[in-house]
PDB file of N, CA and C in Angstrom:
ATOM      1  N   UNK A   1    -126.582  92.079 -67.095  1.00  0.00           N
ATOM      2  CA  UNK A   1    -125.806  92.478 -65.938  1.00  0.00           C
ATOM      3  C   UNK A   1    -126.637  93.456 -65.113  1.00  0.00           C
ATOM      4  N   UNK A   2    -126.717  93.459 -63.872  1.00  0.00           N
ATOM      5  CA  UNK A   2    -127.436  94.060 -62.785  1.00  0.00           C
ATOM      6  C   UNK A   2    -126.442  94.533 -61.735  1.00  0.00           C
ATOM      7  N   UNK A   3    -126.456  95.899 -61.750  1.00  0.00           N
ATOM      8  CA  UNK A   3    -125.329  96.212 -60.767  1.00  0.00           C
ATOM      9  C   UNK A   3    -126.091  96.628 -59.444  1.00  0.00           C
ATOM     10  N   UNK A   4    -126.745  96.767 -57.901  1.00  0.00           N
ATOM     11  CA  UNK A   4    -127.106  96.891 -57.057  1.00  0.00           C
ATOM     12  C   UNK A   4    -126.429  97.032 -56.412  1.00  0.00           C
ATOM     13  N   UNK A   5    -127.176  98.572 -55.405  1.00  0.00           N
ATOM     14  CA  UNK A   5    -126.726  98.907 -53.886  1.00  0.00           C
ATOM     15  C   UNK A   5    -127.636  99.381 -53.758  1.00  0.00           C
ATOM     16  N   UNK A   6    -127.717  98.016 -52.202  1.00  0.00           N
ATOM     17  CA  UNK A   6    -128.904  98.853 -51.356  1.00  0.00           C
ATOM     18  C   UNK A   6    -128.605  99.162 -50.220  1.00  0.00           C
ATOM     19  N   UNK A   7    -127.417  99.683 -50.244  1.00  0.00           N
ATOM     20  CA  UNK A   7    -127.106 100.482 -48.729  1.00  0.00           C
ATOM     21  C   UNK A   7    -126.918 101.468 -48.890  1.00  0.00           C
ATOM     22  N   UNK A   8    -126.788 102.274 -50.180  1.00  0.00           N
ATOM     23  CA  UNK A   8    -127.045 103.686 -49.776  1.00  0.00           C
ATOM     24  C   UNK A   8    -128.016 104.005 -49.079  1.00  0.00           C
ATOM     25  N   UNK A   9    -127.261 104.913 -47.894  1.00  0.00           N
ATOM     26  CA  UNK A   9    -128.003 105.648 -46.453  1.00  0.00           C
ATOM     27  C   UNK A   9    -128.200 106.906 -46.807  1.00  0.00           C
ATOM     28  N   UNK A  10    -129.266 107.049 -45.776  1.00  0.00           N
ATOM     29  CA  UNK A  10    -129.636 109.254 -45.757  1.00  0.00           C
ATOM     30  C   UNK A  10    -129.738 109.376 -44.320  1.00  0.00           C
ATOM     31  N   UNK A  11    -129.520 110.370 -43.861  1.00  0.00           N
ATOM     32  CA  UNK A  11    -130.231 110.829 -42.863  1.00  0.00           C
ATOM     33  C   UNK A  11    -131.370 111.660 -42.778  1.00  0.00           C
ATOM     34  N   UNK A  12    -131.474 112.038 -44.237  1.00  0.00           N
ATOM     35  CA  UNK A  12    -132.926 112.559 -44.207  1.00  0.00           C
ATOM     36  C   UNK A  12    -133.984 111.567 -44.734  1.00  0.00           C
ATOM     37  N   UNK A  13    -133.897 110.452 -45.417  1.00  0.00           N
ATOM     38  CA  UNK A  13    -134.688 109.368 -46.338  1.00  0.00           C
ATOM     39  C   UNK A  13    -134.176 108.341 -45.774  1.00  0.00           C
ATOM     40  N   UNK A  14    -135.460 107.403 -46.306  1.00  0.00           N
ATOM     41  CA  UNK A  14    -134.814 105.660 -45.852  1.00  0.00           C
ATOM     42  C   UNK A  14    -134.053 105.606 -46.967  1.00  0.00           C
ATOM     43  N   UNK A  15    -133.198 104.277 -47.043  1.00  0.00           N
ATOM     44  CA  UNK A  15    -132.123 103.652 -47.596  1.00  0.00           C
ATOM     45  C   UNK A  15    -132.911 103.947 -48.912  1.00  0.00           C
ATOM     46  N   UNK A  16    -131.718 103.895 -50.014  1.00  0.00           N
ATOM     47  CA  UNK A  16    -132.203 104.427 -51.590  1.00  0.00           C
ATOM     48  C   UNK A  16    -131.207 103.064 -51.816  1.00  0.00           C
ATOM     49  N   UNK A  17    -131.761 102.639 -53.410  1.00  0.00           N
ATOM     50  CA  UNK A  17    -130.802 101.897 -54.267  1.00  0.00           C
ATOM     51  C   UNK A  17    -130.495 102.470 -55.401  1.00  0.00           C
ATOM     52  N   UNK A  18    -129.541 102.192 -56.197  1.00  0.00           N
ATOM     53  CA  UNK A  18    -129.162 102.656 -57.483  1.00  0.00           C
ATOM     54  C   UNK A  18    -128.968 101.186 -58.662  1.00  0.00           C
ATOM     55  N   UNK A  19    -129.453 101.391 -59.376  1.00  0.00           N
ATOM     56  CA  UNK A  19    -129.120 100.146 -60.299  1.00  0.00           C
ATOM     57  C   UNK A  19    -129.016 100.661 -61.405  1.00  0.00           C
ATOM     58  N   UNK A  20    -127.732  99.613 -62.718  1.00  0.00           N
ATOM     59  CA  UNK A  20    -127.866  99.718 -63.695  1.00  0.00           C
ATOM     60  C   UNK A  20    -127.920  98.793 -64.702  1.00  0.00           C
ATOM     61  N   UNK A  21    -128.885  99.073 -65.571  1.00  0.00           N
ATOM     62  CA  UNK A  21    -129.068  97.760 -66.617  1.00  0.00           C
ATOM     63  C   UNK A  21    -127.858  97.863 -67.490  1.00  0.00           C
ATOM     64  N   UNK A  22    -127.372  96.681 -67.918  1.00  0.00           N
ATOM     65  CA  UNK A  22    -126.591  96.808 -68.984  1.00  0.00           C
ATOM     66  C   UNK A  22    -126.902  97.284 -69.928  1.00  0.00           C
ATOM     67  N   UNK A  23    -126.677  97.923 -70.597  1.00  0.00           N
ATOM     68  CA  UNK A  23    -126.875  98.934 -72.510  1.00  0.00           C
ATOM     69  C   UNK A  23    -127.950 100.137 -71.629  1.00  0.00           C
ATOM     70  N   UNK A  24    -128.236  99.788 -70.624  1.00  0.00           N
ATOM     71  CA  UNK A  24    -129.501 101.167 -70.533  1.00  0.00           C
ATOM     72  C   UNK A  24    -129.076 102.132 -69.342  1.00  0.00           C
ATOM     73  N   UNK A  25    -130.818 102.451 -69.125  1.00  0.00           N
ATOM     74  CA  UNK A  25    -129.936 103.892 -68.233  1.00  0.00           C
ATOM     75  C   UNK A  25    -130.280 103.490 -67.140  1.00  0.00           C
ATOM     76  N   UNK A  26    -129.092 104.439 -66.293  1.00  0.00           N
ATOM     77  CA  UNK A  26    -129.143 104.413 -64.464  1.00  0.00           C
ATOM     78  C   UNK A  26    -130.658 104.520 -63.724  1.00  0.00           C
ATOM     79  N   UNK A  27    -130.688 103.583 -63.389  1.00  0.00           N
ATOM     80  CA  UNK A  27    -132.570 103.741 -62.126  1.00  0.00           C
ATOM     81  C   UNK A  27    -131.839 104.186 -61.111  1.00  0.00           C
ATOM     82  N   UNK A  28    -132.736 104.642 -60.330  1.00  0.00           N
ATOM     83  CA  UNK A  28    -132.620 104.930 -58.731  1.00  0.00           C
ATOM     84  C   UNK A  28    -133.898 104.378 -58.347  1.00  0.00           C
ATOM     85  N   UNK A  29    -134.013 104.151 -56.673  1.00  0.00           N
ATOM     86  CA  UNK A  29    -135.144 103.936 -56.243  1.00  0.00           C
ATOM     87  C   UNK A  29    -135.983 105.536 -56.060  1.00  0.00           C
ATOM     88  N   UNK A  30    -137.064 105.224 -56.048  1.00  0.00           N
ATOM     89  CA  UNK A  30    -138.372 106.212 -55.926  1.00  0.00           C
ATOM     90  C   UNK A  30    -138.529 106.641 -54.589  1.00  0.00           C
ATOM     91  N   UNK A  31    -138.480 108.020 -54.353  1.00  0.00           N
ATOM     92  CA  UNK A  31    -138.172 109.040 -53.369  1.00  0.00           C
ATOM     93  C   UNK A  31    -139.151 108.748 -52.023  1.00  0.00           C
ATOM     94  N   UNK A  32    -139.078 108.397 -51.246  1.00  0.00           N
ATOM     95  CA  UNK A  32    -140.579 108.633 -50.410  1.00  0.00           C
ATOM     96  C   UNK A  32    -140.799 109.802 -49.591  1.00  0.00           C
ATOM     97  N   UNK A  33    -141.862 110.280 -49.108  1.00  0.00           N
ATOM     98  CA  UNK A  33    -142.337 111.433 -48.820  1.00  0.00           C
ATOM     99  C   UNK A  33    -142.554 111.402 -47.550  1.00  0.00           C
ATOM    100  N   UNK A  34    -142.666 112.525 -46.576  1.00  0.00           N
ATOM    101  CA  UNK A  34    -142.397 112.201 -45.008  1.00  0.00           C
ATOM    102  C   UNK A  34    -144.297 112.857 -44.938  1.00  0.00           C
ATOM    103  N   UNK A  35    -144.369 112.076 -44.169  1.00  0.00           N
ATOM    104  CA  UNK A  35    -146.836 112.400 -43.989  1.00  0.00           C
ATOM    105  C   UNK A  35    -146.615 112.784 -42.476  1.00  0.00           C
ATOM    106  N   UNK A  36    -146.786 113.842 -42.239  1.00  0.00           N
ATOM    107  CA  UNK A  36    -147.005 114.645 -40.886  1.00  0.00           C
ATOM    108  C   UNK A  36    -147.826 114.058 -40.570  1.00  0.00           C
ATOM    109  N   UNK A  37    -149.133 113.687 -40.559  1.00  0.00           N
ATOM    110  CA  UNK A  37    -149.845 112.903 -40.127  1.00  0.00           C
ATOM    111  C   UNK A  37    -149.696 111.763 -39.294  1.00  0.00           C
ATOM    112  N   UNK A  38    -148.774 110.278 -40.251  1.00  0.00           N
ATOM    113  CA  UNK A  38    -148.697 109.572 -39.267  1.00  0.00           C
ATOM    114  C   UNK A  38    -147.450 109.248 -38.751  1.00  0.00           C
ATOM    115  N   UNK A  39    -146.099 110.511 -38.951  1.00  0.00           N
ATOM    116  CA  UNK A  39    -145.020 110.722 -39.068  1.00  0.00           C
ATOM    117  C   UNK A  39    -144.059 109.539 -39.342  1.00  0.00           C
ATOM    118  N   UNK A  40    -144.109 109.262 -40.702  1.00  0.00           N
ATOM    119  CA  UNK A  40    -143.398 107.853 -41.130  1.00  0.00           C
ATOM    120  C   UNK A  40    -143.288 108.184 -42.617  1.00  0.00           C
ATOM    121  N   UNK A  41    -142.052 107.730 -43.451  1.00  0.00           N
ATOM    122  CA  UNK A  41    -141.885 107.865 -44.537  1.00  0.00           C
ATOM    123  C   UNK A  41    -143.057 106.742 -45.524  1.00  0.00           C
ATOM    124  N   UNK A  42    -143.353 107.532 -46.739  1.00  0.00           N
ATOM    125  CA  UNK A  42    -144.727 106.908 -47.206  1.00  0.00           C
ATOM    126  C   UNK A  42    -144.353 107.199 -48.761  1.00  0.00           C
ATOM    127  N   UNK A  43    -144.474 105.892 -49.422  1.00  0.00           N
ATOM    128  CA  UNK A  43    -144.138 105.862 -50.822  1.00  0.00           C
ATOM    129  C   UNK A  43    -145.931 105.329 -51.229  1.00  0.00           C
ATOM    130  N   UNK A  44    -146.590 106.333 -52.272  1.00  0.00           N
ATOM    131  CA  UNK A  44    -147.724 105.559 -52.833  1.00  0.00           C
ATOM    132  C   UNK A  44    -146.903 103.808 -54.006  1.00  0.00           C
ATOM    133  N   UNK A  45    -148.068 102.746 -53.648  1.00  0.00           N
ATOM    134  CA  UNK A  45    -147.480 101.903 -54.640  1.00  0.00           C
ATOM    135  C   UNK A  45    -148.623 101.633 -55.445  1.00  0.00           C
ATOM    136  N   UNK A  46    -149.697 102.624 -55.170  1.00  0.00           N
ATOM    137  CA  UNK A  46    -150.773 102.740 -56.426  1.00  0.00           C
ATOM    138  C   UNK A  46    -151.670 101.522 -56.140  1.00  0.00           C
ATOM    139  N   UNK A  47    -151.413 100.834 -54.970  1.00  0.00           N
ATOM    140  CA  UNK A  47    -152.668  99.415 -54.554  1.00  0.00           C
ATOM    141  C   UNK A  47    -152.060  98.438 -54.965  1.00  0.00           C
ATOM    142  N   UNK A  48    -150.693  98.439 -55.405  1.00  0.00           N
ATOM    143  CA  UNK A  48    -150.017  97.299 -55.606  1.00  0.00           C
ATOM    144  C   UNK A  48    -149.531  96.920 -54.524  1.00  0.00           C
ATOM    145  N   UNK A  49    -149.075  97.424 -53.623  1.00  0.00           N
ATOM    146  CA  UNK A  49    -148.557  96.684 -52.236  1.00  0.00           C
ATOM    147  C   UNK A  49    -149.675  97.047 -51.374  1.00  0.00           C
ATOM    148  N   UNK A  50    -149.597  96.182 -49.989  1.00  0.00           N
ATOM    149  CA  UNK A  50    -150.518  96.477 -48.683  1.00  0.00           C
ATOM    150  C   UNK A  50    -149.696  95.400 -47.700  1.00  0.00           C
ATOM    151  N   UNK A  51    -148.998  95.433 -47.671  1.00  0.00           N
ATOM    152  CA  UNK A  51    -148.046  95.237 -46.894  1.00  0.00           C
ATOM    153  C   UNK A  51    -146.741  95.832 -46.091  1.00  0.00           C
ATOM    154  N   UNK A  52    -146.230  96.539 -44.775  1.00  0.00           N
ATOM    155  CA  UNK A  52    -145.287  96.706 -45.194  1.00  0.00           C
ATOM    156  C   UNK A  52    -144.346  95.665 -45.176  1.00  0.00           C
ATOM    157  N   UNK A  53    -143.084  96.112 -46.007  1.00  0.00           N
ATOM    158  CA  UNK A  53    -141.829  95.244 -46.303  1.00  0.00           C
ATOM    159  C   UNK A  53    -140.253  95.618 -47.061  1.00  0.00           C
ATOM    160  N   UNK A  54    -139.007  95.186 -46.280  1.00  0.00           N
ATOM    161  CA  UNK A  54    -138.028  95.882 -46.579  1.00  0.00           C
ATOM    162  C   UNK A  54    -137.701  95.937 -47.838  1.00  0.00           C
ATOM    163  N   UNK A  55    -138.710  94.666 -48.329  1.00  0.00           N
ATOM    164  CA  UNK A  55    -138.312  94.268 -49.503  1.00  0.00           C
ATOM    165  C   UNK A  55    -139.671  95.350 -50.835  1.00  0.00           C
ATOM    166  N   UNK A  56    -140.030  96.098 -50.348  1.00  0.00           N
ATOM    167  CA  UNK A  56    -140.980  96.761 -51.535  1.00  0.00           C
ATOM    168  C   UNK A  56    -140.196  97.622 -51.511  1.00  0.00           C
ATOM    169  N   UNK A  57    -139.722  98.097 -53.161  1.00  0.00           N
ATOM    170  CA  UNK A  57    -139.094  98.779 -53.744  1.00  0.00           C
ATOM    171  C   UNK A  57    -139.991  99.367 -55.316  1.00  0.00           C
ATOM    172  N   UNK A  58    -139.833 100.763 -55.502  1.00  0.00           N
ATOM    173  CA  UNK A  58    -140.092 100.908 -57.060  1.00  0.00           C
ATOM    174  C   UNK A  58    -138.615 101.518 -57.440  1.00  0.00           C
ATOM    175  N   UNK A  59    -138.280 101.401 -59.341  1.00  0.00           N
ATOM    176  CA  UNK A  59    -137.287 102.414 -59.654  1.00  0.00           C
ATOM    177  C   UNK A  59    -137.831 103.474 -60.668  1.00  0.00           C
ATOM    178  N   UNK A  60    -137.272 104.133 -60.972  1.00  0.00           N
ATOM    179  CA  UNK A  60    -137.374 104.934 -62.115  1.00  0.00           C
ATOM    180  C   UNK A  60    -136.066 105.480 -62.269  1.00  0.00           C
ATOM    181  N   UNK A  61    -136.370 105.944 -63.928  1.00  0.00           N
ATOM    182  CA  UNK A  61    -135.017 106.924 -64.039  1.00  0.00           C
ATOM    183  C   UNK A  61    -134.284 107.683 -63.387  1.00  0.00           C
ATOM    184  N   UNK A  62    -133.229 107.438 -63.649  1.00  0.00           N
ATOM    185  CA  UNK A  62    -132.291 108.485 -62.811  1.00  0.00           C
ATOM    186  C   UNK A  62    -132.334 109.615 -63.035  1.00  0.00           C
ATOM    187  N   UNK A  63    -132.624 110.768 -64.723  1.00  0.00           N
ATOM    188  CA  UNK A  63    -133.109 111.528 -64.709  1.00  0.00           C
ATOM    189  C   UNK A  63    -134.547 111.737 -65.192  1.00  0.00           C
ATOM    190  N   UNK A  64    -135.327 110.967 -64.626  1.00  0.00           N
ATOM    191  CA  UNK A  64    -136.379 111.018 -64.647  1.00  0.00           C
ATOM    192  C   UNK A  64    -137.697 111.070 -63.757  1.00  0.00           C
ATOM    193  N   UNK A  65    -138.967 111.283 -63.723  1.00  0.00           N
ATOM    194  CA  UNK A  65    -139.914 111.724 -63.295  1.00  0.00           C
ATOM    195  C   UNK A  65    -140.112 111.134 -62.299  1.00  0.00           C
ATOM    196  N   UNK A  66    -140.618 111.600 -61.135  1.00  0.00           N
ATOM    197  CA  UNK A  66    -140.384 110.886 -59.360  1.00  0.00           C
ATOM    198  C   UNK A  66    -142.155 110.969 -58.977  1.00  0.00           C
ATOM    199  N   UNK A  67    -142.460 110.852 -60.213  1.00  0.00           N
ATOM    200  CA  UNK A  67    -143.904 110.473 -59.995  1.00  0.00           C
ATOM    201  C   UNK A  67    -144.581 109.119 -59.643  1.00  0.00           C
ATOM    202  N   UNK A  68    -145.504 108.705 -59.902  1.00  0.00           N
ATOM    203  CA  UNK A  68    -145.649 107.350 -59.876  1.00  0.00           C
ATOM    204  C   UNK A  68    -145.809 106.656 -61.160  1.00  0.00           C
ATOM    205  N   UNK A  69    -146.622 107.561 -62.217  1.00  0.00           N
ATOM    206  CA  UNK A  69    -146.355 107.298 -64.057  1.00  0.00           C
ATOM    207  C   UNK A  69    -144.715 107.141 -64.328  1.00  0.00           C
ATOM    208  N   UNK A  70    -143.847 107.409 -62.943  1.00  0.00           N
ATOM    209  CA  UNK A  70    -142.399 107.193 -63.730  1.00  0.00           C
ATOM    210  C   UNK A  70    -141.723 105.950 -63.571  1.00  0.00           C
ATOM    211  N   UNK A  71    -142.331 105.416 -62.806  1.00  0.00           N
ATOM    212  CA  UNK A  71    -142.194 103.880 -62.379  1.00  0.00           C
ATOM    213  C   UNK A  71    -141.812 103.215 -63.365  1.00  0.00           C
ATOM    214  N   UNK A  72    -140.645 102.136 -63.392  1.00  0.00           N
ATOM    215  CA  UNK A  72    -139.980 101.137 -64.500  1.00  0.00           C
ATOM    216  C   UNK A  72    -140.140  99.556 -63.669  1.00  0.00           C
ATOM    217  N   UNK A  73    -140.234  99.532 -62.875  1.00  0.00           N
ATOM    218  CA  UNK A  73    -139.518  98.578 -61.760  1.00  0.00           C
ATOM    219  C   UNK A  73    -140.637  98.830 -60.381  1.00  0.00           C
ATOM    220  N   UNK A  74    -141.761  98.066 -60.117  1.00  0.00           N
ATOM    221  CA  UNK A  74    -142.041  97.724 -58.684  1.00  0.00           C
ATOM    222  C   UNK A  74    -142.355  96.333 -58.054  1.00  0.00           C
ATOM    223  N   UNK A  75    -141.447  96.251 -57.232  1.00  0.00           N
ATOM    224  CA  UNK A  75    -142.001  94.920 -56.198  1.00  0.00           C
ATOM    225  C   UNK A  75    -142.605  95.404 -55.072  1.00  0.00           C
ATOM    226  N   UNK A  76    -143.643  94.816 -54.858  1.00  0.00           N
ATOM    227  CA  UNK A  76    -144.443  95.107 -53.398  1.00  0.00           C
ATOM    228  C   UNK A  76    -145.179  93.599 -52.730  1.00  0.00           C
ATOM    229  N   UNK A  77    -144.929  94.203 -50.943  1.00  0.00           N
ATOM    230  CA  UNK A  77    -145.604  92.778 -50.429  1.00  0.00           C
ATOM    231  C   UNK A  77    -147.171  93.185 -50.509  1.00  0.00           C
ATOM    232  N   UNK A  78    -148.087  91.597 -50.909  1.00  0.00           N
ATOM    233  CA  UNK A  78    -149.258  91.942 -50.728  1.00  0.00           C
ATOM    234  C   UNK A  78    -149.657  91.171 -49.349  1.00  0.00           C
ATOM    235  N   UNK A  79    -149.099  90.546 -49.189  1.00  0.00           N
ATOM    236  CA  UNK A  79    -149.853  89.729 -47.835  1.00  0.00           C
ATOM    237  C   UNK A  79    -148.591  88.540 -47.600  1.00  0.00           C
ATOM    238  N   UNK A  80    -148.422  88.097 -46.704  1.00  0.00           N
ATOM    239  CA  UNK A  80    -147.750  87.167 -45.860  1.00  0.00           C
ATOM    240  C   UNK A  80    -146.414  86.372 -47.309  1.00  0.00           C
ATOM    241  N   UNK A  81    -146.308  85.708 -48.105  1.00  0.00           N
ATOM    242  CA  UNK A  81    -145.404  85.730 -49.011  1.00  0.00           C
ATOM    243  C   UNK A  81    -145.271  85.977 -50.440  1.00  0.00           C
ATOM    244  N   UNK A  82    -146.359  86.763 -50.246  1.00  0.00           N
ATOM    245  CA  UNK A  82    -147.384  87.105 -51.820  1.00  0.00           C
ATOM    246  C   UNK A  82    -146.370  88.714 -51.891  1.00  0.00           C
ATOM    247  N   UNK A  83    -146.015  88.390 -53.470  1.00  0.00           N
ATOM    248  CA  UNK A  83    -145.611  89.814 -54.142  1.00  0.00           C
ATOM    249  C   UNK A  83    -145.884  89.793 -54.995  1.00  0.00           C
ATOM    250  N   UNK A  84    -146.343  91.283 -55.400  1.00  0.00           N
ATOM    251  CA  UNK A  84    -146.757  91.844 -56.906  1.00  0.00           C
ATOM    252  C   UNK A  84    -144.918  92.348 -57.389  1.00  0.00           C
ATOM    253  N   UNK A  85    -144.707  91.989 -58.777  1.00  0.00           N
ATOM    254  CA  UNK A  85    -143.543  92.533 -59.167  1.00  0.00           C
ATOM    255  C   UNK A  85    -144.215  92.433 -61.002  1.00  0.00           C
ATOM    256  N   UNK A  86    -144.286  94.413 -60.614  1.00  0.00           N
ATOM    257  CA  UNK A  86    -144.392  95.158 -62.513  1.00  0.00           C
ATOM    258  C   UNK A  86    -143.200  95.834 -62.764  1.00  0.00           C
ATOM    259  N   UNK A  87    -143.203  95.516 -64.084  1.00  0.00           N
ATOM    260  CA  UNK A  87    -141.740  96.488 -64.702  1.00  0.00           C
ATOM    261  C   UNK A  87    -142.417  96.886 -66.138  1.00  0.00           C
ATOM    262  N   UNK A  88    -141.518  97.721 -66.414  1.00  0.00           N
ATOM    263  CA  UNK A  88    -141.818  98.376 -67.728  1.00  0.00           C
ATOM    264  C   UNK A  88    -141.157  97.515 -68.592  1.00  0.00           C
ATOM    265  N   UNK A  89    -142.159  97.414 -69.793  1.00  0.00           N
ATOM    266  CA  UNK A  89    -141.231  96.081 -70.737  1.00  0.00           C
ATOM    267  C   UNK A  89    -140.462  96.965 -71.757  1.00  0.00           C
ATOM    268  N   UNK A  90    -140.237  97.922 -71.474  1.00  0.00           N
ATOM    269  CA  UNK A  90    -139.321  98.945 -72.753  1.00  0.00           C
ATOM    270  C   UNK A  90    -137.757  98.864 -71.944  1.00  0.00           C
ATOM    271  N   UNK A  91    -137.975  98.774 -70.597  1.00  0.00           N
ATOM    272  CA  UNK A  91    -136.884  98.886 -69.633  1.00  0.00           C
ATOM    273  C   UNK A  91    -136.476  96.940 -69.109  1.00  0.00           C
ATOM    274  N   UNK A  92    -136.958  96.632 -69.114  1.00  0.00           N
ATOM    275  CA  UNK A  92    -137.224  95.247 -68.808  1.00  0.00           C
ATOM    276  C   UNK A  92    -137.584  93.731 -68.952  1.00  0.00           C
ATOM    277  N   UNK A  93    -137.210  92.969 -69.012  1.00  0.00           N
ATOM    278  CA  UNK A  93    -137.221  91.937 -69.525  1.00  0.00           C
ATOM    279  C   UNK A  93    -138.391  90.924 -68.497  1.00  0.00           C
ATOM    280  N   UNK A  94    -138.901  89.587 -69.307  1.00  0.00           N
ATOM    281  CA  UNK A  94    -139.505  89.405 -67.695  1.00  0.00           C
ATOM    282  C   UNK A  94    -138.665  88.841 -67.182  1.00  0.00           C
ATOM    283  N   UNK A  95    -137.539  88.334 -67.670  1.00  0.00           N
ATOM    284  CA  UNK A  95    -136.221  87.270 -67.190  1.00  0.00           C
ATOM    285  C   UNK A  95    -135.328  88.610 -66.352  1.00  0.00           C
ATOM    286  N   UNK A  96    -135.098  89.384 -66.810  1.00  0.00           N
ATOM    287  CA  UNK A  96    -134.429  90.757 -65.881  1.00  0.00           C
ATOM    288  C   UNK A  96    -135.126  91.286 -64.649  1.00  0.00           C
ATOM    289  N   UNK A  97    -136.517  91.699 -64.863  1.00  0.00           N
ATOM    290  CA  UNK A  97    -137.470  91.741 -63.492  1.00  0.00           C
ATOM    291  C   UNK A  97    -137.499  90.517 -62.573  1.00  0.00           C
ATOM    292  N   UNK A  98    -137.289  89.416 -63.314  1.00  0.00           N
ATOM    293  CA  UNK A  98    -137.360  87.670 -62.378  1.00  0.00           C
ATOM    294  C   UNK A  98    -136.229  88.237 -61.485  1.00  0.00           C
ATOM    295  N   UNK A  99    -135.114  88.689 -62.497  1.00  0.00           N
ATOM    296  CA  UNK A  99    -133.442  88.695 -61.784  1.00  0.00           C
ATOM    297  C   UNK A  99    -133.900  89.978 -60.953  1.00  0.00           C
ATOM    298  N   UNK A 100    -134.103  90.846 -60.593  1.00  0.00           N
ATOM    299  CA  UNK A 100    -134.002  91.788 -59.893  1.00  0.00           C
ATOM    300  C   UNK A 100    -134.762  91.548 -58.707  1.00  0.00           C
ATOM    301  N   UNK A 101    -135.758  91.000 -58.521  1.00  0.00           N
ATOM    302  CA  UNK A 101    -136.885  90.594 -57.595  1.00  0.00           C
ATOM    303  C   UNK A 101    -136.036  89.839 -56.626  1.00  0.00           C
ATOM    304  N   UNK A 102    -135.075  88.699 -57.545  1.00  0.00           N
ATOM    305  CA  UNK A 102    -134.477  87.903 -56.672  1.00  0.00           C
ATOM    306  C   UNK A 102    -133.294  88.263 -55.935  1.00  0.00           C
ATOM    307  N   UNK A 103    -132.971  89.400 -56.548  1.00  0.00           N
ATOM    308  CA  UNK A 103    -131.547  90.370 -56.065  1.00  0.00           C
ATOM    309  C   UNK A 103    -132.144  90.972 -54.804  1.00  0.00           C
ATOM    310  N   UNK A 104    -133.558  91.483 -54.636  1.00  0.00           N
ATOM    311  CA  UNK A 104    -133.935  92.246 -53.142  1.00  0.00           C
ATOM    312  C   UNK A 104    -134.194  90.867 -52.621  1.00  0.00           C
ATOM    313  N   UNK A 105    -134.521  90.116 -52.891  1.00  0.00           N
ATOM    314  CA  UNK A 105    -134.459  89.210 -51.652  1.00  0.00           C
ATOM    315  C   UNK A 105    -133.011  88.538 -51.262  1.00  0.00           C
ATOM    316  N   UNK A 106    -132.353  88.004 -52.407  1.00  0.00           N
ATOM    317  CA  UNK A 106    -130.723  87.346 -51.353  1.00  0.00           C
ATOM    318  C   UNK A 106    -130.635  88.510 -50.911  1.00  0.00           C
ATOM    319  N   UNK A 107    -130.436  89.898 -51.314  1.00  0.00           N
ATOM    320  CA  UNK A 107    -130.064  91.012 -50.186  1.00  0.00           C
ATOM    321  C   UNK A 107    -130.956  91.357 -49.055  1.00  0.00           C
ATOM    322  N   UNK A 108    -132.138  90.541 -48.757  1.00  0.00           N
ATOM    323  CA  UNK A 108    -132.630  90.292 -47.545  1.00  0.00           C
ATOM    324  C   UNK A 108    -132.054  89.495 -46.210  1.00  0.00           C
ATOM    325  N   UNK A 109    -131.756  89.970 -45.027  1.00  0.00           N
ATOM    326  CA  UNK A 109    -131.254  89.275 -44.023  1.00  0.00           C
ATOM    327  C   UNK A 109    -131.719  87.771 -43.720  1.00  0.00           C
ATOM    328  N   UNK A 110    -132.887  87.935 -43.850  1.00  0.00           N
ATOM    329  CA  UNK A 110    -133.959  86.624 -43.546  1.00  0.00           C
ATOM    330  C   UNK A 110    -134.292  86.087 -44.724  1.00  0.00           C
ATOM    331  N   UNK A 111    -133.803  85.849 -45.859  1.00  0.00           N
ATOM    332  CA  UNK A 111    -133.923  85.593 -47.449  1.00  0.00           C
ATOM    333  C   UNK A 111    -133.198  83.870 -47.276  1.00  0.00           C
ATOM    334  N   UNK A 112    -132.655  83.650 -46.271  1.00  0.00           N
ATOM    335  CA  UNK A 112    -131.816  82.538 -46.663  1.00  0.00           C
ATOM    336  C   UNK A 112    -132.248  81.466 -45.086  1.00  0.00           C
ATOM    337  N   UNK A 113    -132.444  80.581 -45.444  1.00  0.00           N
ATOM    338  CA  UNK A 113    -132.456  79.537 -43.862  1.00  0.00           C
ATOM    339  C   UNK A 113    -131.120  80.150 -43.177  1.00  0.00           C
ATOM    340  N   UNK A 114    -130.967  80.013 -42.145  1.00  0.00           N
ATOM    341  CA  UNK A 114    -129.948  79.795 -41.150  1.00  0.00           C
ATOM    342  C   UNK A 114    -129.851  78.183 -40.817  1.00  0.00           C
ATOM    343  N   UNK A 115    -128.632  78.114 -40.702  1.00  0.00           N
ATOM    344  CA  UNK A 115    -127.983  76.418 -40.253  1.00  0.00           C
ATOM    345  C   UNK A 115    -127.640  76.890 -38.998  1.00  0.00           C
ATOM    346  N   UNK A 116    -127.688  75.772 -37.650  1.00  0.00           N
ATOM    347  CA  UNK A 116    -126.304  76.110 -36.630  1.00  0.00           C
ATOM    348  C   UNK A 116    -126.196  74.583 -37.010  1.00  0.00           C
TER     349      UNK A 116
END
């Protein structure tokens, strides 16, 4: 069981998710940091992504380390429909990471053809 929301809003942060595995513990998504520099919120994904995309997400514990060693859970775009997706296998299954990968995308706007 995979419980997801990705509409929790901030007005100080982009959109956060919260998920919970069944039998385990609460993730949150991974904090991003505001870079005076090129004034835009900036999550390191350690060279796993180079893309941006609504759909790159990492999690980690809920009470846990907001580092990048705290990482359980990352999908990132690498290029045009190419994604890297790592999870921690103590937290994760590869059949549970399959399921979660596919959860940010149906919750993508553009995830599905349009019919008229």
């Amino acid at each position: 069981e995979i419980e997801f929301n990705p509409r929790i809003r901030s007005r100080t942060r982009p959109g956060a998710a919260k998920v919970r595995v069944a039998g385990g513990v609460p993730l949150v998504s991974r904090r991003a940091r505001w870079d005076e520099a090129t004034k835009m919120w900036q999550l390191d994904f350690m060279g796993r992504a180079s893309a941006a995309s609504c759909k790159n997400m990492q999690l980690i514990a809920a009470a846990g380390d907001d580092e990048p060693h705290g990482v359980v859970f990352l999908l990132g775009k690498v290029d045009g429909d190419t994604f890297n997706c790592d999870y921690a296998a103590a937290v994760f299954s590869p059949v549970l990471a399959f399921a979660m990968g596919l959860v940010i995308f149906m919750d993508s706007a553009d995830a599905w053809p349009r019919f008229s």
